[in-house]
C-alpha atoms as a PDB file:
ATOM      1  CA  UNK A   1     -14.693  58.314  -0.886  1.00  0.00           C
ATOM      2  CA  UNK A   2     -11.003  59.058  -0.976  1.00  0.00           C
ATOM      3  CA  UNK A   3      -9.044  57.917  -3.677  1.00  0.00           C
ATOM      4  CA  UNK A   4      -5.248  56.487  -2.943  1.00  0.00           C
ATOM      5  CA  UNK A   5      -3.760  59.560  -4.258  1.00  0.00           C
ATOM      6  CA  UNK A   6      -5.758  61.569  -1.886  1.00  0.00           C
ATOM      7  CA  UNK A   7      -4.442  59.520   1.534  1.00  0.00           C
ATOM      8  CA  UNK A   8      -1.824  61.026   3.197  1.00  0.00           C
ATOM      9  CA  UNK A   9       1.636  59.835   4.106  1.00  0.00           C
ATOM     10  CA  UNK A  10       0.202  59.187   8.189  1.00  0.00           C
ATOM     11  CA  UNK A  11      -2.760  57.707   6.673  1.00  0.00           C
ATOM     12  CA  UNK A  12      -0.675  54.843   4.960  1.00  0.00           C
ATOM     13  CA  UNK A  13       1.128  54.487   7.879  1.00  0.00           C
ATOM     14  CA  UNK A  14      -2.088  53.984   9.977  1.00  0.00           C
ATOM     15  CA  UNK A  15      -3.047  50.937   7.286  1.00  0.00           C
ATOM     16  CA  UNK A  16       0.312  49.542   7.207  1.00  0.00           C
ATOM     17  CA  UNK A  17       0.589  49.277  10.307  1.00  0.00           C
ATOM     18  CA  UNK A  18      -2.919  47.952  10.904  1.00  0.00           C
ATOM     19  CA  UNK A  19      -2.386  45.419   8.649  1.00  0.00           C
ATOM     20  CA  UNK A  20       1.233  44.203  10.278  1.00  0.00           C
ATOM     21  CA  UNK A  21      -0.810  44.094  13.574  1.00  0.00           C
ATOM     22  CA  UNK A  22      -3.403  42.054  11.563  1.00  0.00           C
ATOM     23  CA  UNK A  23      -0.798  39.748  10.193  1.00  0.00           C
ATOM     24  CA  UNK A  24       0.887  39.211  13.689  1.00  0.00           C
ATOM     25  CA  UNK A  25      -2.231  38.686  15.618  1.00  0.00           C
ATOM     26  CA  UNK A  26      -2.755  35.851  13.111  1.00  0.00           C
ATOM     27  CA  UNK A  27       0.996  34.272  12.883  1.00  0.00           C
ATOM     28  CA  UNK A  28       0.219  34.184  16.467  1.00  0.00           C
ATOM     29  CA  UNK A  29      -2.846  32.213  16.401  1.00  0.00           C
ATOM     30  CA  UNK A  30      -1.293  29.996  13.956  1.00  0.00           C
ATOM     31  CA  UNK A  31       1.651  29.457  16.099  1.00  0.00           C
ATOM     32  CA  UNK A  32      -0.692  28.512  18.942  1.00  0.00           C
ATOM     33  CA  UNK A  33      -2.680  26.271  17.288  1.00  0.00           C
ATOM     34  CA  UNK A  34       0.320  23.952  15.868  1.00  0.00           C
ATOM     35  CA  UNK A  35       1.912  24.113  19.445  1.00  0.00           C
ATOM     36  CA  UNK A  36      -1.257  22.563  20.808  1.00  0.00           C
ATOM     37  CA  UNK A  37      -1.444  20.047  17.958  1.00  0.00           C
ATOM     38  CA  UNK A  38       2.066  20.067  18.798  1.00  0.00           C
ATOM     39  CA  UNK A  39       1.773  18.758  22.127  1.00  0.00           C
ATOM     40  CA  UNK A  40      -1.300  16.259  21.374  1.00  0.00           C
ATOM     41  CA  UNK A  41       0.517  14.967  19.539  1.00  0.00           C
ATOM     42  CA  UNK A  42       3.561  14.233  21.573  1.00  0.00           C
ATOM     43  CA  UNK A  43       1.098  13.024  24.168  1.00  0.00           C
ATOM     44  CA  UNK A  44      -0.497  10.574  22.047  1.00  0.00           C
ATOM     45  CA  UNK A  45       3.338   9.271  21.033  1.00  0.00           C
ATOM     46  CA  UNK A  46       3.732   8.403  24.812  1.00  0.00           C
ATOM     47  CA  UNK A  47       0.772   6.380  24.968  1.00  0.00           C
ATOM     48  CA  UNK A  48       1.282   4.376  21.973  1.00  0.00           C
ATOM     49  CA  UNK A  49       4.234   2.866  23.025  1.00  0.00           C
ATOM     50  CA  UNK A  50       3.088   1.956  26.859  1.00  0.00           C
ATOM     51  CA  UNK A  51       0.155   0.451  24.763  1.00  0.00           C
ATOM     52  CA  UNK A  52       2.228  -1.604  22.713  1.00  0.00           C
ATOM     53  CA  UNK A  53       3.903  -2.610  25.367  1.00  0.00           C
ATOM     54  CA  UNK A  54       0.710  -4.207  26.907  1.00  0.00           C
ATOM     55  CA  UNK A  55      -0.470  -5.961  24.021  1.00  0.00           C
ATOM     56  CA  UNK A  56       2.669  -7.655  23.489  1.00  0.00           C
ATOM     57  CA  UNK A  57       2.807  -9.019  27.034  1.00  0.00           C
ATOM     58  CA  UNK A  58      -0.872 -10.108  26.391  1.00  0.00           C
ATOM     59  CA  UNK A  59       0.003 -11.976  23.236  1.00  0.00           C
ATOM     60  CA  UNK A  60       3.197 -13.427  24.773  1.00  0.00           C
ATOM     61  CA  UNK A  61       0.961 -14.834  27.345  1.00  0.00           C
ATOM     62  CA  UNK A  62      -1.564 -16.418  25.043  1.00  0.00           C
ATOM     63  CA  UNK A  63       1.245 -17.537  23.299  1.00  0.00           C
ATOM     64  CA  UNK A  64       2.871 -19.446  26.259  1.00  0.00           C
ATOM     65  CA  UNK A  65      -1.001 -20.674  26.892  1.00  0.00           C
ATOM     66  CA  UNK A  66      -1.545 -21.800  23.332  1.00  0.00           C
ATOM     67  CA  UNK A  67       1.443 -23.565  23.122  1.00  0.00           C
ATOM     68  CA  UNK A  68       1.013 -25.403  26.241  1.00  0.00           C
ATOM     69  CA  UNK A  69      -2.616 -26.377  25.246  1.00  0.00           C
ATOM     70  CA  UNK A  70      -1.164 -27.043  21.602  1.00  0.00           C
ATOM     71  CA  UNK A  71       0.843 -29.806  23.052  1.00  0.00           C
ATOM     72  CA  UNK A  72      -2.049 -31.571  24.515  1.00  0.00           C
ATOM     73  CA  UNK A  73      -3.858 -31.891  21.092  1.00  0.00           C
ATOM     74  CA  UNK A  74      -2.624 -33.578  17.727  1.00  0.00           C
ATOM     75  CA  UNK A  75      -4.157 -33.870  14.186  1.00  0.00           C
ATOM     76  CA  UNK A  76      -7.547 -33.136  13.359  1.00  0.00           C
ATOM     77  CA  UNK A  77      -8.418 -31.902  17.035  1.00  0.00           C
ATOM     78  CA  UNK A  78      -5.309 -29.311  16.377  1.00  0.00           C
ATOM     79  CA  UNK A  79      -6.975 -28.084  13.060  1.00  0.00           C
ATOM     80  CA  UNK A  80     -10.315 -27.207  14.443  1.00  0.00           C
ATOM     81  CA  UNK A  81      -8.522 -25.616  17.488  1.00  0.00           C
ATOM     82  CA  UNK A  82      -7.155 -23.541  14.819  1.00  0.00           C
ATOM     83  CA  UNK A  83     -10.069 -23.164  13.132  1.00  0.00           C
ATOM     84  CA  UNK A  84     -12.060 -22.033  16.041  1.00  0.00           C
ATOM     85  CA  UNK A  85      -9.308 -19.197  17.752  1.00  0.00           C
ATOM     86  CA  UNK A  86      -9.029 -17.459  14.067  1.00  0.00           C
ATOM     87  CA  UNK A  87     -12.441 -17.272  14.219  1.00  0.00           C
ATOM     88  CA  UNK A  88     -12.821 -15.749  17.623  1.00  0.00           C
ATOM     89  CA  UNK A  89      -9.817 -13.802  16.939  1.00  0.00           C
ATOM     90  CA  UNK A  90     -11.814 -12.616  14.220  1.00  0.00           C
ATOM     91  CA  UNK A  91     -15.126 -11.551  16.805  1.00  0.00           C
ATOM     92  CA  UNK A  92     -13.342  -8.410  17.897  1.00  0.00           C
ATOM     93  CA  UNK A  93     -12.470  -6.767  14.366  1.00  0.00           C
ATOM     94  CA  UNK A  94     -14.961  -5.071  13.083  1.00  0.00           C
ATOM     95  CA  UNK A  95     -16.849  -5.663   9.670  1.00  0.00           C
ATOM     96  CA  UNK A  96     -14.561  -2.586   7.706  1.00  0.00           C
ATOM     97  CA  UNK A  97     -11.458  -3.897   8.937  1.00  0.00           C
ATOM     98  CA  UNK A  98     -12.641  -7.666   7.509  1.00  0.00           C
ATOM     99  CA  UNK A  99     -13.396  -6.673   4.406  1.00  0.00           C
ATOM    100  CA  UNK A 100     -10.726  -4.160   3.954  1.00  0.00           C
ATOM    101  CA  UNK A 101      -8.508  -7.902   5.106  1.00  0.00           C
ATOM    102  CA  UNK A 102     -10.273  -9.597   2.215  1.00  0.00           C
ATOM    103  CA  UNK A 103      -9.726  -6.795  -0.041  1.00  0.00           C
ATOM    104  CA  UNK A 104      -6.088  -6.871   0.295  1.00  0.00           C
ATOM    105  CA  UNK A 105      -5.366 -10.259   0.309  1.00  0.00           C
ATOM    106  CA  UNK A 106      -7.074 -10.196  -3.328  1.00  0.00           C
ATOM    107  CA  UNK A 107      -4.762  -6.974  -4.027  1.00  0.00           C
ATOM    108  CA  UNK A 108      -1.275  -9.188  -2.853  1.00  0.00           C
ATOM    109  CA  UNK A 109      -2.697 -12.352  -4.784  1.00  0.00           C
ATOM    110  CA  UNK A 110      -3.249 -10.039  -8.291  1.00  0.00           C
ATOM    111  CA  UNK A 111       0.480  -8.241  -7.317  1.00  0.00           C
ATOM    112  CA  UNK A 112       2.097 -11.763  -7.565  1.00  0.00           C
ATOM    113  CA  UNK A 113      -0.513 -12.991 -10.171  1.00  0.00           C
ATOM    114  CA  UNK A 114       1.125  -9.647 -11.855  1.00  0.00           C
ATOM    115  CA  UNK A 115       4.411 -10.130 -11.247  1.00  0.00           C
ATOM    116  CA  UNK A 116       4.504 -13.946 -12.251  1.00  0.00           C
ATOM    117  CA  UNK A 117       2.971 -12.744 -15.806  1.00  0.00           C
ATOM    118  CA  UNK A 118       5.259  -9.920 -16.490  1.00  0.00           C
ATOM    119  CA  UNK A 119       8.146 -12.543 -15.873  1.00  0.00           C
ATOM    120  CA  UNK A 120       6.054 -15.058 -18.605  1.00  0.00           C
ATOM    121  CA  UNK A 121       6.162 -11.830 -20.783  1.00  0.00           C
ATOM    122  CA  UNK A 122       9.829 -11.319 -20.466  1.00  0.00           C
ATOM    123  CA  UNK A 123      11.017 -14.641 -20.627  1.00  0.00           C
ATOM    124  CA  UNK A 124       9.223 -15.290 -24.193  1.00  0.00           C
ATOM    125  CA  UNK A 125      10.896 -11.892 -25.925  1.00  0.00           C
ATOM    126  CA  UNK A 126      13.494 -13.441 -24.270  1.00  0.00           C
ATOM    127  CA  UNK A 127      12.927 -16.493 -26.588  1.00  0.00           C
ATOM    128  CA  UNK A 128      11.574 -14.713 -29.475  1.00  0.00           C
ATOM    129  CA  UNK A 129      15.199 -12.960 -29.347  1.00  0.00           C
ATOM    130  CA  UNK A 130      17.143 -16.024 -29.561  1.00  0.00           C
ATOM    131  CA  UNK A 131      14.794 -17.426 -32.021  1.00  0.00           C
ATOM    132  CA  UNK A 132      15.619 -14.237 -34.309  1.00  0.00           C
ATOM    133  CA  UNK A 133      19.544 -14.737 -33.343  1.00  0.00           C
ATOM    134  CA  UNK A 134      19.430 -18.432 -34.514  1.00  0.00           C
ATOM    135  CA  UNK A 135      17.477 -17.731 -37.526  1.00  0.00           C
ATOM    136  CA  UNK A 136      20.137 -15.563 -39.203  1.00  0.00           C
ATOM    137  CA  UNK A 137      22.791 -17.713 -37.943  1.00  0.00           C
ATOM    138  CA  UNK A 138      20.998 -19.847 -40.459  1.00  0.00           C
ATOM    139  CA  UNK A 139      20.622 -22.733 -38.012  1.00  0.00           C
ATOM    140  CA  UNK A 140      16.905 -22.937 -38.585  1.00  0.00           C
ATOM    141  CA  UNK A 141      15.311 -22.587 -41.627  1.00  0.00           C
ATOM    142  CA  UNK A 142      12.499 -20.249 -42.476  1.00  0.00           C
ATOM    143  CA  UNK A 143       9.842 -22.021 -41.621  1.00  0.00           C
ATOM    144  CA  UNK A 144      10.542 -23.712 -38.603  1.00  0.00           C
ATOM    145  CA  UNK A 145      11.276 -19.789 -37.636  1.00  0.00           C
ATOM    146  CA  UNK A 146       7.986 -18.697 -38.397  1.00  0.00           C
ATOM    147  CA  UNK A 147       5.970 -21.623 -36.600  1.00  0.00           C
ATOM    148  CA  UNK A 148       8.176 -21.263 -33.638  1.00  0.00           C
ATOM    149  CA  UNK A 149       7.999 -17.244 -33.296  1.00  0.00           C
ATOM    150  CA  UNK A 150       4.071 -17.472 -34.314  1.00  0.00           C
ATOM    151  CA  UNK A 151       3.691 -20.155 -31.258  1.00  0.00           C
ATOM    152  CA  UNK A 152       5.832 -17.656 -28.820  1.00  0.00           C
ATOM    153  CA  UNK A 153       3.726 -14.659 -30.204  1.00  0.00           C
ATOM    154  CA  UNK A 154       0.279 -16.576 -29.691  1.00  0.00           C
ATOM    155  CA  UNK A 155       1.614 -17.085 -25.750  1.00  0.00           C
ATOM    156  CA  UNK A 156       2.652 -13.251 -25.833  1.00  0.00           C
ATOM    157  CA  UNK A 157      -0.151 -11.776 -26.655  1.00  0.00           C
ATOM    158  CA  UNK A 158      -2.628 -14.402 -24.130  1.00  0.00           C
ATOM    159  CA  UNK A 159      -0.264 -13.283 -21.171  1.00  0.00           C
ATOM    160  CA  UNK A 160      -0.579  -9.376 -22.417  1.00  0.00           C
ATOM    161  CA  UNK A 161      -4.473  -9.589 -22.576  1.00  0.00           C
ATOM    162  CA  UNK A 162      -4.041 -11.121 -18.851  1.00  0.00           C
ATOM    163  CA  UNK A 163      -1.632  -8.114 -17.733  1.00  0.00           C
ATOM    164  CA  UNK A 164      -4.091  -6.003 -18.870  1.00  0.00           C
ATOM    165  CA  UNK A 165      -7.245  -7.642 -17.499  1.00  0.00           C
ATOM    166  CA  UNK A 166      -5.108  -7.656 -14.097  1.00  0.00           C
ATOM    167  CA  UNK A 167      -3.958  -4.146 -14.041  1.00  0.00           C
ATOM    168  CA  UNK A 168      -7.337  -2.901 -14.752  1.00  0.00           C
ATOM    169  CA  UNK A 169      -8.511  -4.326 -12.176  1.00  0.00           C
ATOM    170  CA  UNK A 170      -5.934  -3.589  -9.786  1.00  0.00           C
ATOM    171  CA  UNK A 171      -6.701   0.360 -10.990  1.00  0.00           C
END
């Protein structure tokens, strides 16, 4: 077996060029294959909208028929009405897409569950704060400080065991 040293000039310049035809024949393939992804793609973006298109026509004219058949029915009739179209509307979707449904509703009711607690958090440092500021203004006296910021801190930590229940959940 020949070593590298041992190849001649026209013998590197067999391999290097071997290996440029190599990397072109492969560029190439590459370049075909995303052009053909390419134009699936593009295909598939002119369908979507002509799709669209026909759905909301379809839903425009349920619309028009619910709301003349909505006008015929009042009260308790109108709730089960309701009741009964979200459930048929429900027929089609299949069991994944319910759940996933259920799943997120859950996730947007922790998110403001969340939100709403962080705010609880802020707004008593916010009142520990000026609890602090009115202390050493000396207009209340040390103990009424303590019992008030011991209160505030109680609430604090209850709403930071929540967070954290929350966002552990949440992932």
């Amino acid at each position: 077996m020949a070593s590298l040293t041992d190849l001649g000039v026209g013998d590197l310049r067999e391999i290097l060029w071997s290996l440029i035809m190599l990397g072109t024949l492969f560029y190439m393939i590459v370049f075909i294959s995303v052009m053909h992804l390419h134009s699936q793609m593009e295909r598939k973006a002119k369908i979507v909208p002509a799709r669209l298109k026909a759905m909301s026509l379809s839903l425009k004219t349920i619309s028009v028929g619910l709301l003349k058949d909505n006008s015929d029915i009042s009260g308790r009739e109108k709730d089960q009405v309701v009741e009964e179209v979200k459930k048929i509307s429900n027929l089609w979707k299949t069991r994944r897409e319910q759940l996933q449904m259920g799943y997120w509703e859950k996730m947007e009711a922790r998110a403001g569950e969340l939100t709403q607690l962080q705010e609880q958090k802020e707004h008593l440092e916010e009142l520990i704060k000026r609890t602090k500021v009115k202390y050493h203004k000396r207009e209340l006296d040390e103990e009424s400080f303590r019992e008030i910021v011991k209160d505030y801190q109680k609430q604090l930590m209850e709403i930071n065991v929540k967070i954290w229940e929350l966002e552990k959940s949440l992932g």
